[in-house]
Protein backbone atom coordinates (compact mmCIF):
# COMPACT_ATOMS: atom_id res chain seq x y z
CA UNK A 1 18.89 13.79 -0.07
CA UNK A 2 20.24 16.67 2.31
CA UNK A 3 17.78 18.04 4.97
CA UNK A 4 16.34 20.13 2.57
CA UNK A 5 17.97 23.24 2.85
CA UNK A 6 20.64 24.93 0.91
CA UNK A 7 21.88 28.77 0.95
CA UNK A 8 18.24 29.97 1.06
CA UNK A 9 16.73 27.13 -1.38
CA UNK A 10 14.12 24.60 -0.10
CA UNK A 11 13.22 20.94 -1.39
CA UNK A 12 9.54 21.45 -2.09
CA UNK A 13 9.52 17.42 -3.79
CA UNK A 14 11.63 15.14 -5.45
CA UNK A 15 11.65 13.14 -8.30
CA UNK A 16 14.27 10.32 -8.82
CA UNK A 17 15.63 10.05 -12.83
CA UNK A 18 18.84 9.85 -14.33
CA UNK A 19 21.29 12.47 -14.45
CA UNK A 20 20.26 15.10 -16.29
CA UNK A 21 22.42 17.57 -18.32
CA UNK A 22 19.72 20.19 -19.22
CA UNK A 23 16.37 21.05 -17.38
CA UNK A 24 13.46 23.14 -18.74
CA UNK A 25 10.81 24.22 -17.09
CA UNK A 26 7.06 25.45 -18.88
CA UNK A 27 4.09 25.95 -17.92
CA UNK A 28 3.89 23.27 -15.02
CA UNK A 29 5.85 20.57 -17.15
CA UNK A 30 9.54 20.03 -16.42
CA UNK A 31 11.28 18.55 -19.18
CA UNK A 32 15.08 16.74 -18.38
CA UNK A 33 17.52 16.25 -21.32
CA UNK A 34 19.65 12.95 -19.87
CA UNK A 35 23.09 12.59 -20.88
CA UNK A 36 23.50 9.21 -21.88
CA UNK A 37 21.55 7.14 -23.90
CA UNK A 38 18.94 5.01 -24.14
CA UNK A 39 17.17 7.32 -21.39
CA UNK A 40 16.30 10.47 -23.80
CA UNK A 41 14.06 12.97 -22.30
CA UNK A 42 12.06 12.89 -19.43
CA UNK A 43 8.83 15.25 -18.98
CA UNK A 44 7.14 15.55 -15.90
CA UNK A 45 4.44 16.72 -14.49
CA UNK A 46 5.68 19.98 -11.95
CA UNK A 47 1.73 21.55 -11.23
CA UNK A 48 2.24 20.82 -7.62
CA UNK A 49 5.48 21.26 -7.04
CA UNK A 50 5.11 18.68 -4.10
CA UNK A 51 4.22 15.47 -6.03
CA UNK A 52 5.66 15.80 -9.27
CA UNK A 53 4.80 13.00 -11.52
């Protein structure tokens, strides 16, 4: 993980998956679309931004 910050963006948290090849975020639940199988999607918790879970 870089130092977090990038062109104006900062790393509020981090949450270690797969690679994802879509993200959606709504109403304080992130949902990641993986690429490869068996890994599916993951949905996690975003409400504070700082611990997601």
């Amino acid at each position: 993980m870089n130092s977090g910050h990038s062109n104006g963006i900062k790393v509020v948290g981090y949450f270690d998956c797969y690679g994802g090849g879509q993200v959606v975020v709504r109403e304080r639940i992130a949902y990641v679309g993986h690429i490869a199988p068996p890994h599916g999607t993951s949905i996690i918790d975003v409400s504070d931004p700082s611990k997601p879970a």
